[in-house]
N, C-alpha and C. Protein backbone atom coordinates (compact mmCIF):
# COMPACT_ATOMS: atom_id res chain seq x y z
N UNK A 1 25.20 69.90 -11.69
CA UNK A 1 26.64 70.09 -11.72
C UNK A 1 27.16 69.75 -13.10
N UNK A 2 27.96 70.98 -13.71
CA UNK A 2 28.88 70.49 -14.68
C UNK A 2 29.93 69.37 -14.68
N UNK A 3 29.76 68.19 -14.88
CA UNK A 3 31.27 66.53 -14.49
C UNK A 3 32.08 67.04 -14.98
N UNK A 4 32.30 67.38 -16.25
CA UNK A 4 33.14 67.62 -16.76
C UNK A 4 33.27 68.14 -18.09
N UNK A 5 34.39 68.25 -18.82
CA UNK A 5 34.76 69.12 -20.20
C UNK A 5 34.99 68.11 -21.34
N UNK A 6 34.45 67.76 -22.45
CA UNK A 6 35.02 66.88 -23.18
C UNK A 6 35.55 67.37 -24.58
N UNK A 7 36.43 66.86 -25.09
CA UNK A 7 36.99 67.45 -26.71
C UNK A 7 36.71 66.17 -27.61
N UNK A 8 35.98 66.97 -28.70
CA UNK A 8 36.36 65.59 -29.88
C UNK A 8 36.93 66.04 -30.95
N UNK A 9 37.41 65.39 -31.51
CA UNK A 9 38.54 65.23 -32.65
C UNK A 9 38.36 66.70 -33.55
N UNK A 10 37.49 67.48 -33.86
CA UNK A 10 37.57 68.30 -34.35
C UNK A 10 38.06 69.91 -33.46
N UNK A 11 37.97 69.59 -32.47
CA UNK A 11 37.93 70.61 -31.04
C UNK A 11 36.74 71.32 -30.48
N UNK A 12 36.29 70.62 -31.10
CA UNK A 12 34.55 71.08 -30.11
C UNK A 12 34.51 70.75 -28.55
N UNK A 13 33.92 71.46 -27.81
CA UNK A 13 33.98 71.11 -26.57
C UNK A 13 32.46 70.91 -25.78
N UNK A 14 32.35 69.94 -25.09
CA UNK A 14 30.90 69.31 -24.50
C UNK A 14 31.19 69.65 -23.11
N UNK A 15 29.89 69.98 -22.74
CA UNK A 15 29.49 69.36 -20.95
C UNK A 15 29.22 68.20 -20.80
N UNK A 16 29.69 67.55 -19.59
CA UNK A 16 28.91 66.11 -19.52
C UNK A 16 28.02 66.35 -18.45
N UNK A 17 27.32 65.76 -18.29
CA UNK A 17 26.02 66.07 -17.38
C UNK A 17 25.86 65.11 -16.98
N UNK A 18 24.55 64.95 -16.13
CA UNK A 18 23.00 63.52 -16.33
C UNK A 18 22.38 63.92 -17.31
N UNK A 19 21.27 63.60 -17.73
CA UNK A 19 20.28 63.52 -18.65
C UNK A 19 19.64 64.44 -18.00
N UNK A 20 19.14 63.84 -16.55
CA UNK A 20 17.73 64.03 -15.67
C UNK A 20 18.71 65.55 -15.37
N UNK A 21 19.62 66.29 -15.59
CA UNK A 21 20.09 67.57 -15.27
C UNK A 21 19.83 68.48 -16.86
N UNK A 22 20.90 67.65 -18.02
CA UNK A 22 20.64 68.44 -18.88
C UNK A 22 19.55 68.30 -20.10
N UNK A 23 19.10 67.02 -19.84
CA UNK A 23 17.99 66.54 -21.08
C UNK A 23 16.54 66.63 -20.27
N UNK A 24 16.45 66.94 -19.08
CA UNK A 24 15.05 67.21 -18.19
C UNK A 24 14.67 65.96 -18.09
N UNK A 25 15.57 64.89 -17.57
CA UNK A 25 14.95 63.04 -18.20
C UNK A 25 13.81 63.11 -18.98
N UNK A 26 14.58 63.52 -20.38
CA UNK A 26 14.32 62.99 -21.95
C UNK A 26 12.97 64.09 -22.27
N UNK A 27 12.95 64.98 -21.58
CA UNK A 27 11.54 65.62 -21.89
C UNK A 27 11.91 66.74 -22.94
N UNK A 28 13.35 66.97 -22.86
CA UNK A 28 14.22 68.49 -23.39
C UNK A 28 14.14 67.51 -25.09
N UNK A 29 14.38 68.76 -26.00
CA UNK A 29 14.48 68.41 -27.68
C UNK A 29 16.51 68.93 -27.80
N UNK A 30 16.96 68.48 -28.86
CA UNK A 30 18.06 68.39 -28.88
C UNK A 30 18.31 69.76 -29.88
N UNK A 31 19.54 70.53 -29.07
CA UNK A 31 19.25 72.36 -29.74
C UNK A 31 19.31 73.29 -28.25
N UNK A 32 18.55 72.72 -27.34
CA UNK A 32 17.74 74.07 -26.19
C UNK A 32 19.14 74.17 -25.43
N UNK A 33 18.73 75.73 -25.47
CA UNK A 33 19.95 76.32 -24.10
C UNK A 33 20.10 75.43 -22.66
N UNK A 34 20.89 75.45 -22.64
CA UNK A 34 21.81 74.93 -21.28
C UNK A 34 22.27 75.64 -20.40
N UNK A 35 21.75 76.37 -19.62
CA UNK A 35 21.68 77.58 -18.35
C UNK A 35 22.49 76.97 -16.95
N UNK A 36 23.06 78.20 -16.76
CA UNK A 36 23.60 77.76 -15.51
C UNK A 36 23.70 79.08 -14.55
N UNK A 37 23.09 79.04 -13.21
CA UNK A 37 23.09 78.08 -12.38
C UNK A 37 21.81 77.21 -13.19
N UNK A 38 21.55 75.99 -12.72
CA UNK A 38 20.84 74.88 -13.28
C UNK A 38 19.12 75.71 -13.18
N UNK A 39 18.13 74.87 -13.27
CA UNK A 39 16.41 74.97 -13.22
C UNK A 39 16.20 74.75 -12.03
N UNK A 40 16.51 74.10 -11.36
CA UNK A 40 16.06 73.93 -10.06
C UNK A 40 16.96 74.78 -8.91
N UNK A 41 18.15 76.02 -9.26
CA UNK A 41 18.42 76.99 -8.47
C UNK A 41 17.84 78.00 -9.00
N UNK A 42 16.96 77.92 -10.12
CA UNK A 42 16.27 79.48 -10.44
C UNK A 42 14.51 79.26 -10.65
N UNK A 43 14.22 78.47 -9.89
CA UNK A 43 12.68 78.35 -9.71
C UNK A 43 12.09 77.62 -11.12
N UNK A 44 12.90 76.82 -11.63
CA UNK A 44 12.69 76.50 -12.54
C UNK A 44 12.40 77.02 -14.12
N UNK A 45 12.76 78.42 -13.89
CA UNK A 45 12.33 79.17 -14.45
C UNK A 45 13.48 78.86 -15.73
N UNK A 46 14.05 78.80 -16.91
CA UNK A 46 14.61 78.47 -18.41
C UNK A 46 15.45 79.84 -18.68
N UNK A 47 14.30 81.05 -18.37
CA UNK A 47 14.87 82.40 -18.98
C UNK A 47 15.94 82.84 -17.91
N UNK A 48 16.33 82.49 -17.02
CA UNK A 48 16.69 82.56 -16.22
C UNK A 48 18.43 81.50 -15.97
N UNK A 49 19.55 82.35 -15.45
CA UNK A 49 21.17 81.89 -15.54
C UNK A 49 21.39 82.41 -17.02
N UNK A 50 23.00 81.87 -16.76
CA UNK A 50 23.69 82.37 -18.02
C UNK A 50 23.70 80.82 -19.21
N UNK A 51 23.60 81.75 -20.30
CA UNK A 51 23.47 80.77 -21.34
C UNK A 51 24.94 79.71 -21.06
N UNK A 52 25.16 79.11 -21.25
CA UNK A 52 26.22 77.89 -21.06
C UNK A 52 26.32 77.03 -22.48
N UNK A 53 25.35 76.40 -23.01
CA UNK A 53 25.44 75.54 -24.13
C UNK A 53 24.33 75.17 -24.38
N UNK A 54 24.10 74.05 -25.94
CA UNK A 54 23.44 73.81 -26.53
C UNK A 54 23.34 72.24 -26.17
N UNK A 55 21.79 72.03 -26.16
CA UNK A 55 22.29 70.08 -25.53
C UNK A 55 22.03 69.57 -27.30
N UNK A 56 22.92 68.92 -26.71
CA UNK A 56 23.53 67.78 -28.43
C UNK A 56 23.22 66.31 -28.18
N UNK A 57 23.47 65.72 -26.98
CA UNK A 57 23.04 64.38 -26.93
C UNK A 57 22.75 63.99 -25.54
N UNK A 58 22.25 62.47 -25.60
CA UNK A 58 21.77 61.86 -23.85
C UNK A 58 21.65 60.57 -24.74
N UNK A 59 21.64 59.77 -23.54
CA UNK A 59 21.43 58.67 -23.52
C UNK A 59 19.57 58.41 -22.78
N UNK A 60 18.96 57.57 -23.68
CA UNK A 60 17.55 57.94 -23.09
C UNK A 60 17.72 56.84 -22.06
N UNK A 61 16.46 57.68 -21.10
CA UNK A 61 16.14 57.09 -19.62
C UNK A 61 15.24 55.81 -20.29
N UNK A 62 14.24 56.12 -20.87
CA UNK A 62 13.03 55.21 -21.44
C UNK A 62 13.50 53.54 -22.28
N UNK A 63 14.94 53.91 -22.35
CA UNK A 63 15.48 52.70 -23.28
C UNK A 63 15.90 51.68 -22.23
N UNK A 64 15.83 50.36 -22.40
CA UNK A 64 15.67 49.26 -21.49
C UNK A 64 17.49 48.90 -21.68
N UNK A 65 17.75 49.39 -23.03
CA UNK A 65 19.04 49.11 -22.81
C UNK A 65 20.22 50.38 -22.35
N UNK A 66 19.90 51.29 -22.00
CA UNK A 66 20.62 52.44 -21.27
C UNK A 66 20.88 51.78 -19.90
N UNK A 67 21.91 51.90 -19.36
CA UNK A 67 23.22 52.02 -18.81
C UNK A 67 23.56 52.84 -17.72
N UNK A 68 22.90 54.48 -17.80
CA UNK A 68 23.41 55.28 -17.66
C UNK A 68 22.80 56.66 -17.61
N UNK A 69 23.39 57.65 -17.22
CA UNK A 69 22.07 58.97 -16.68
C UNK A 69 22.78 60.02 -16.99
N UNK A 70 23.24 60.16 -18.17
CA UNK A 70 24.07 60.98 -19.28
C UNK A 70 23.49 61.90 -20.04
N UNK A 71 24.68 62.58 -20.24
CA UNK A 71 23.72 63.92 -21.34
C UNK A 71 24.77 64.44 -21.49
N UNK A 72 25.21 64.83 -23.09
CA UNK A 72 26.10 65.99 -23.04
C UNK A 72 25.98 67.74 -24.21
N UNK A 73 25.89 68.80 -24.01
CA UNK A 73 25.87 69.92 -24.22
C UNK A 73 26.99 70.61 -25.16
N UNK A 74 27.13 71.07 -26.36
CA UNK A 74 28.04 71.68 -26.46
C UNK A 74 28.40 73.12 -26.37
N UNK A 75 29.38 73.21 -25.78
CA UNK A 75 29.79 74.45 -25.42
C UNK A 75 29.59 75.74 -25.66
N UNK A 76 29.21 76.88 -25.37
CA UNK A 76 28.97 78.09 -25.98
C UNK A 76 30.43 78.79 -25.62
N UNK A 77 31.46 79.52 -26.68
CA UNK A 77 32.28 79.79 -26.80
C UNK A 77 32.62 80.81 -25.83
N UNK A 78 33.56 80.89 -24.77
CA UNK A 78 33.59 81.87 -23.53
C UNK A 78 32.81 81.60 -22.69
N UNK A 79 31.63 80.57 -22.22
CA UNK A 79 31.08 80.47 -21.22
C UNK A 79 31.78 79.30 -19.86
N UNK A 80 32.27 78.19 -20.59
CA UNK A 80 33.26 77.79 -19.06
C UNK A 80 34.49 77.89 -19.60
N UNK A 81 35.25 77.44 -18.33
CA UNK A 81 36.56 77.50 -18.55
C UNK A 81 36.72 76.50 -19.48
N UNK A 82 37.73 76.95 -20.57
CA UNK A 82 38.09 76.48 -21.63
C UNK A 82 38.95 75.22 -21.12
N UNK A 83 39.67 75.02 -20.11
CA UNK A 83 40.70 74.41 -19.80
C UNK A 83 40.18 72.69 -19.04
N UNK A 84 38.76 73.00 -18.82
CA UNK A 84 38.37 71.68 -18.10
C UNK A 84 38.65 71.35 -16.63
N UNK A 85 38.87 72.66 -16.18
CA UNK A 85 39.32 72.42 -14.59
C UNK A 85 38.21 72.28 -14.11
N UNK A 86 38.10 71.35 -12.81
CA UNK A 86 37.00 71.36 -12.04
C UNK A 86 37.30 71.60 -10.34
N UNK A 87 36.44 72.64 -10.01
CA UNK A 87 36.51 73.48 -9.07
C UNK A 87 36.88 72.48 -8.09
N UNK A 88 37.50 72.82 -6.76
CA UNK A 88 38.23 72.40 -5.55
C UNK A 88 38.55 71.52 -5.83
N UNK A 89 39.28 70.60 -6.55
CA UNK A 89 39.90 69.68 -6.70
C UNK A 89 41.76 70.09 -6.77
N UNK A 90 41.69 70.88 -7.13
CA UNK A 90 43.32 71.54 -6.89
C UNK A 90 43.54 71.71 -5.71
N UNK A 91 44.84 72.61 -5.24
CA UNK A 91 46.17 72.78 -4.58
C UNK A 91 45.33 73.95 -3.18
N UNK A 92 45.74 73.46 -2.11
CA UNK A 92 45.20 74.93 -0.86
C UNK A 92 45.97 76.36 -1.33
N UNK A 93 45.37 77.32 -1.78
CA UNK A 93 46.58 78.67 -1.76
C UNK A 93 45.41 79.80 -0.79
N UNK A 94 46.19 79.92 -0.03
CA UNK A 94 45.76 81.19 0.52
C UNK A 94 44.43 80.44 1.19
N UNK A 95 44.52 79.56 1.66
CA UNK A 95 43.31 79.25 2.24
C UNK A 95 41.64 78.73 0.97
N UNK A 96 41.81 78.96 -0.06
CA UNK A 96 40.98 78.66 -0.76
C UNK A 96 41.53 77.10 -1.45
N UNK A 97 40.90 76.54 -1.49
CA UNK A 97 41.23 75.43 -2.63
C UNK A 97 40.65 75.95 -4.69
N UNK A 98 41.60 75.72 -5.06
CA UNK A 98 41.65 75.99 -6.48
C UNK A 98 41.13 74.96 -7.63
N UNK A 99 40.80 75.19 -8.00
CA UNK A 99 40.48 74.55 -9.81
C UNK A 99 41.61 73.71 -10.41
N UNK A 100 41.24 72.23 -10.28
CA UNK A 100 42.45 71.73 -11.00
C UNK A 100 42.16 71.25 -12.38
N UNK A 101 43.32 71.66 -13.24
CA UNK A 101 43.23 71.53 -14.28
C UNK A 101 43.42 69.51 -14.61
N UNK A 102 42.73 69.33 -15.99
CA UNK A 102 42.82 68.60 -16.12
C UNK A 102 44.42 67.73 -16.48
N UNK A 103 44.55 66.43 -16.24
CA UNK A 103 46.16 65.69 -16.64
C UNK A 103 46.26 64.80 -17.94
N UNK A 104 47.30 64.22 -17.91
CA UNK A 104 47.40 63.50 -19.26
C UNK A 104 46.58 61.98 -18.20
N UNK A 105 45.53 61.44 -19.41
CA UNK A 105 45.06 60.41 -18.52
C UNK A 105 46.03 59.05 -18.86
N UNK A 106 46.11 58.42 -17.68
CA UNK A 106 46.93 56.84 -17.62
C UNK A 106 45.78 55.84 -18.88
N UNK A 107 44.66 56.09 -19.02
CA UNK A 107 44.02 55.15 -19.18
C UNK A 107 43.34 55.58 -20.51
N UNK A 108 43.91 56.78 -21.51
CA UNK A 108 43.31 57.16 -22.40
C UNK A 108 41.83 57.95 -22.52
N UNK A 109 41.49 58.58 -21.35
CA UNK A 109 40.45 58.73 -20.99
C UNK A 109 39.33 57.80 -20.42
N UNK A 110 39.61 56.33 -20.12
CA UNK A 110 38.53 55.53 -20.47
C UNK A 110 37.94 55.18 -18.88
N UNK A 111 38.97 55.82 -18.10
CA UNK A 111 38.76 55.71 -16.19
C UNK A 111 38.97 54.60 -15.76
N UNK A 112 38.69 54.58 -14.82
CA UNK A 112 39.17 53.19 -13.94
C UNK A 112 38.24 52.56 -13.67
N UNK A 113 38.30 51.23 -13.41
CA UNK A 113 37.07 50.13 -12.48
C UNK A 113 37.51 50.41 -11.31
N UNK A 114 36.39 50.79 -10.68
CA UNK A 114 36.25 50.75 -9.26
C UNK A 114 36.20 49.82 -8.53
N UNK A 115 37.42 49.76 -7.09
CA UNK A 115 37.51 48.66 -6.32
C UNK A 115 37.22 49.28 -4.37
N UNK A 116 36.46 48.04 -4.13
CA UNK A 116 36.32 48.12 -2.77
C UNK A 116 37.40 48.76 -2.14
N UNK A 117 37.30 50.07 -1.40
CA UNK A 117 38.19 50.32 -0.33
C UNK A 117 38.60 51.78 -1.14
N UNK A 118 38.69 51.95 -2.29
CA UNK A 118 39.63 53.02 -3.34
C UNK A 118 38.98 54.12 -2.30
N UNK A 119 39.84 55.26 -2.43
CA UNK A 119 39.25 56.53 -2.24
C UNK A 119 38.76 57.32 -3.18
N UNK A 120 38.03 57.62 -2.65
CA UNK A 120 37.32 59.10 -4.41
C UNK A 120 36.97 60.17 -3.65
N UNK A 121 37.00 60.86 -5.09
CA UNK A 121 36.63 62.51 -4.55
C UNK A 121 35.60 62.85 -5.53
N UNK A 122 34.80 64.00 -5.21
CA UNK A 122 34.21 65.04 -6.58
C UNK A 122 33.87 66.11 -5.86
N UNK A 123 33.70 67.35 -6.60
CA UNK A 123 33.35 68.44 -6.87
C UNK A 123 32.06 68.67 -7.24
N UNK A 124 31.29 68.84 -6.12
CA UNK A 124 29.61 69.36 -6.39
C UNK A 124 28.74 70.49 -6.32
N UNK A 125 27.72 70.94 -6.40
CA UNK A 125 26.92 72.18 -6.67
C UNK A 125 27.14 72.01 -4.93
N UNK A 126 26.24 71.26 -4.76
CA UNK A 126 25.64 71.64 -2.84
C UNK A 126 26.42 71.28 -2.07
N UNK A 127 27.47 69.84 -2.25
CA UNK A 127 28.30 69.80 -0.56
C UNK A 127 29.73 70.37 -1.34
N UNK A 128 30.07 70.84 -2.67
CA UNK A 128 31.21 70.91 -2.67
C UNK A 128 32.39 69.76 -3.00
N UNK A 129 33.58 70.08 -2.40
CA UNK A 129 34.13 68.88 -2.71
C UNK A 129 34.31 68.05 -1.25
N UNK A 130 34.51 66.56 -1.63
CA UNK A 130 33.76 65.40 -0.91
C UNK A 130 34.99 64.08 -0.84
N UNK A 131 35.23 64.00 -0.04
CA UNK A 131 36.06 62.18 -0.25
C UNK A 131 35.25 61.49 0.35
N UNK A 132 35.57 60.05 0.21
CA UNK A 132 34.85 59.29 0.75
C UNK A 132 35.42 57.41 0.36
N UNK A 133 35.08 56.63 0.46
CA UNK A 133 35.56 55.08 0.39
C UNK A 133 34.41 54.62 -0.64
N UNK A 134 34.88 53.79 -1.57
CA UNK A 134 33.83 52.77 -2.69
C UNK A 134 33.67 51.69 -1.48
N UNK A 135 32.51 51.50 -1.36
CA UNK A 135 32.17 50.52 -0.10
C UNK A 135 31.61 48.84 -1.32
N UNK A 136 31.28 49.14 -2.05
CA UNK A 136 30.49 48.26 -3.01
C UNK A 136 30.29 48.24 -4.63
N UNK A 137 30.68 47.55 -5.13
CA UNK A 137 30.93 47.42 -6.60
C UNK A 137 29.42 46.14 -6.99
N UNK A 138 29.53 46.24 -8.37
CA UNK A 138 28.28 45.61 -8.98
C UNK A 138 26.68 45.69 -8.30
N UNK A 139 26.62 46.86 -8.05
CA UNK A 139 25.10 46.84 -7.08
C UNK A 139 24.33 47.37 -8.59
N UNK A 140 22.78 46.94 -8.16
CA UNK A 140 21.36 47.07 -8.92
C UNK A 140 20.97 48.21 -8.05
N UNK A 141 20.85 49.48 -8.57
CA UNK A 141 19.95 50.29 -8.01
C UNK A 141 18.73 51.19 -8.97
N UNK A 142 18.08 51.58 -8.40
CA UNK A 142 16.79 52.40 -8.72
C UNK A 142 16.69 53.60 -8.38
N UNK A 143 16.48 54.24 -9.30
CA UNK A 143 16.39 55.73 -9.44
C UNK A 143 14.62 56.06 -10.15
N UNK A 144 14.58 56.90 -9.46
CA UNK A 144 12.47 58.21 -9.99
C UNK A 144 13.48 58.91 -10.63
N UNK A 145 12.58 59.42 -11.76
CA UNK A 145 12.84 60.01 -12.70
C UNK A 145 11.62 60.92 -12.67
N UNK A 146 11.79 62.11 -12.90
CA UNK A 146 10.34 63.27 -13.32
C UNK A 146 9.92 63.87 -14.68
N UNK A 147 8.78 64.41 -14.99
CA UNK A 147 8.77 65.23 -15.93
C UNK A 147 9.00 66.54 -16.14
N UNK A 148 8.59 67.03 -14.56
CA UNK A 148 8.86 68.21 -14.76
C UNK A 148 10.12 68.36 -13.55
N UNK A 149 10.63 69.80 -13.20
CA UNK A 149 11.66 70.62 -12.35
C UNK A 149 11.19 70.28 -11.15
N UNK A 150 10.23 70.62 -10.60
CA UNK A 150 9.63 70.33 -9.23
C UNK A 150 9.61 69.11 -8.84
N UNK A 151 9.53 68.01 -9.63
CA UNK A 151 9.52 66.60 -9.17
C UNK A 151 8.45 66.37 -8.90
N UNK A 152 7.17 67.11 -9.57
CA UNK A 152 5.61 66.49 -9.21
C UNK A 152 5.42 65.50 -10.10
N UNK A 153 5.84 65.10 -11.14
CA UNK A 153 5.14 64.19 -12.02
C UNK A 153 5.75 62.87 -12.66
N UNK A 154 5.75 61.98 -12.22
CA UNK A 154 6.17 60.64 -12.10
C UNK A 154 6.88 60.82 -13.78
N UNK A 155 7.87 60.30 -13.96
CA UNK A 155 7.90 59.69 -15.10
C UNK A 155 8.31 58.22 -15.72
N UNK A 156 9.28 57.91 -15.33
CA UNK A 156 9.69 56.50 -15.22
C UNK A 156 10.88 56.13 -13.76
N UNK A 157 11.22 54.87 -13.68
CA UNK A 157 11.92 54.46 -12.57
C UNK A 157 12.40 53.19 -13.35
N UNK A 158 14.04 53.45 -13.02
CA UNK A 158 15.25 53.21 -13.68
C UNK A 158 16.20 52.10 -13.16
N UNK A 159 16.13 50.80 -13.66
CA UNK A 159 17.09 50.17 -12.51
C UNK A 159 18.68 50.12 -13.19
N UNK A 160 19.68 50.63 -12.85
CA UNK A 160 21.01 50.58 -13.51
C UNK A 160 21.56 48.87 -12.85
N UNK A 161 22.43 49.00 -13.37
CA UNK A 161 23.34 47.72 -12.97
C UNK A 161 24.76 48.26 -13.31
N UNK A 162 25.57 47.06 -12.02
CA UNK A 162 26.87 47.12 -12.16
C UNK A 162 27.48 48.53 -11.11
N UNK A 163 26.68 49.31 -10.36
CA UNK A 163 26.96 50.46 -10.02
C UNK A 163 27.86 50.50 -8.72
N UNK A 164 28.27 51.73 -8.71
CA UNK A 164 28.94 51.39 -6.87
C UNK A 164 28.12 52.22 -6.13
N UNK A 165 28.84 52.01 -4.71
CA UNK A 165 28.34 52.81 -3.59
C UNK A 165 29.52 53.09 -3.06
N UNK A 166 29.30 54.27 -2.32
CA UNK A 166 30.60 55.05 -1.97
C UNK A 166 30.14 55.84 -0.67
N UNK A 167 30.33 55.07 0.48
CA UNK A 167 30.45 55.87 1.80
C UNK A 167 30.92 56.83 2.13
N UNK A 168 30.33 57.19 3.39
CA UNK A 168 30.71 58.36 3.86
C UNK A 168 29.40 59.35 4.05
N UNK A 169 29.38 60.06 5.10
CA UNK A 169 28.05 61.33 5.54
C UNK A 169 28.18 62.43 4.42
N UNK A 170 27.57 62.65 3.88
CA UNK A 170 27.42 63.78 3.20
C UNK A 170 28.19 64.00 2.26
N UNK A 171 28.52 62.38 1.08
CA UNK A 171 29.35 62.17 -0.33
C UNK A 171 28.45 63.30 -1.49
N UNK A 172 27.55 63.19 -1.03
CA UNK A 172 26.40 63.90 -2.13
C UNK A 172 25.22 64.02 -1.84
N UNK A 173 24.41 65.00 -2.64
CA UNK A 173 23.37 65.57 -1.88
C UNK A 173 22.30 65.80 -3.21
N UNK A 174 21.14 66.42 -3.20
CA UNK A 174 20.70 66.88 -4.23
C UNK A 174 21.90 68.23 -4.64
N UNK A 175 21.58 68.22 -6.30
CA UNK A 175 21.90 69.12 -6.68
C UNK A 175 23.47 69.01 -7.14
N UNK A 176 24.15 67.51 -6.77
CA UNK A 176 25.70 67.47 -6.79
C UNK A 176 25.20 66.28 -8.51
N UNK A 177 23.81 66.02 -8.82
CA UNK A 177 24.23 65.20 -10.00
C UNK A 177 24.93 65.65 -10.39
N UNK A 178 25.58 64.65 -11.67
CA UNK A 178 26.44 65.28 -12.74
C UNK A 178 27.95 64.85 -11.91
N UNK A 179 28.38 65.46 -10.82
CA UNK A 179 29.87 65.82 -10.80
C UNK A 179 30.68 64.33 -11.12
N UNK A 180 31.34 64.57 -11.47
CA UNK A 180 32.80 63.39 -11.74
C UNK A 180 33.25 62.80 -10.84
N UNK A 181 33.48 61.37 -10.20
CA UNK A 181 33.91 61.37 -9.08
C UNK A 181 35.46 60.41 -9.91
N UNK A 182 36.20 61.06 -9.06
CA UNK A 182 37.78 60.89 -9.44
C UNK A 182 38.56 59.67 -8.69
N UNK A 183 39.80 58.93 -8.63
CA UNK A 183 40.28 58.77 -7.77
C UNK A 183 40.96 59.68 -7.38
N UNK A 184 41.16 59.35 -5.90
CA UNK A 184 42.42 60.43 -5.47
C UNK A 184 43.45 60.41 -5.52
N UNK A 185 44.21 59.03 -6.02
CA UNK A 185 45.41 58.67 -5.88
C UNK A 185 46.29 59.52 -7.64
N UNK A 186 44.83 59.74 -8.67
CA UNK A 186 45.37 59.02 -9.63
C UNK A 186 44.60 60.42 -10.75
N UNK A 187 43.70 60.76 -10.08
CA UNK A 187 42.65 61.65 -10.25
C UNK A 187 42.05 61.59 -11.28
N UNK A 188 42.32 60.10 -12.21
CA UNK A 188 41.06 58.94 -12.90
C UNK A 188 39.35 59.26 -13.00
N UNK A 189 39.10 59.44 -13.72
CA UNK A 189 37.40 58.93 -13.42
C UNK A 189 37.40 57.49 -13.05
């Protein structure tokens, strides 16, 4: 899943990703096309989706001091929406839910700390869009990491800190990495 749209000071525009989506956890070189639908909806196959962008940076999996399961792409000119909307997060019309564009953020872009009870939402490849409750703040979790698309080949295993958990049946699924999860009140990262 594309999270989101980013601008920097010159007006360049990034994807934000995971790593383990757009850097192949750390196996990808910095330069290679950025295809979409993703590798793992086209058999893994590279030549395969529409060109999307160029990956420019990640945060490596392998570093003891990473944080985080990041990656970001820059944009190929006309391939997403320029505007940063992210799908079903907007207004019901006609029975469809719409693309909401992005707002002026309260917080300078920098998002919110997450508190027990908040509601959130995101926008994903496989369940779509999702609410659900932050059930837990500061958790240690562990994540497999692969080398290759298929997930046959071990590569490292990742313990983050500080993370939440966010209840609810079916918040996310394979295939929803990446998406942004928002508040709802505030529509914050």
């Amino acid at each position: 899943t594309l999270g989101a749209l980013l601008q920097d000071g010159s007006g360049n525009k990034y994807i934000l990703s995971n790593n383990h989506v757009l850097a192949r956890s750390d196996q990808a070189s910095k330069g290679e096309d950025i295809v979409q639908p993703g590798l793992v909806d086209e058999n893994c196959d590279p030549t395969k989706g529409a060109l999307v962008g160029t990956l420019t940076g990640w945060l490596p999996l392998s570093s003891n001091s990473t944080n985080a399961d990041a990656a970001i792409a820059q944009v190929n000119s006309g391939a997403v929406d320029p505007s940063g909307s992210i799908l079903e997060l907007g207004s019901l019309v006609n029975g469809t839910l719409q693309a909401a564009p992005p707002g002026t953020s309260s917080t300078g872009g920098k998002g919110e700390t997450a508190a027990v009870g908040m509601t959130v939402a995101k926008s994903g490849r496989t369940t779509g869009l999702t609410c659900a409750n932050v059930a837990a703040v500061n958790l240690s979790v562990q994540v497999d990491y692969y080398k290759d698309c298929a997930e046959t080949q071990s590569y490292t295993t990742k313990t983050y800190q500080n993370q939440i958990e966010i209840t609810g049946n079916q918040f996310s699924d394979a295939g929803d990495s990446g998406s942004l999860i928002v508040d709802t009140k505030t529509a914050e990262p």
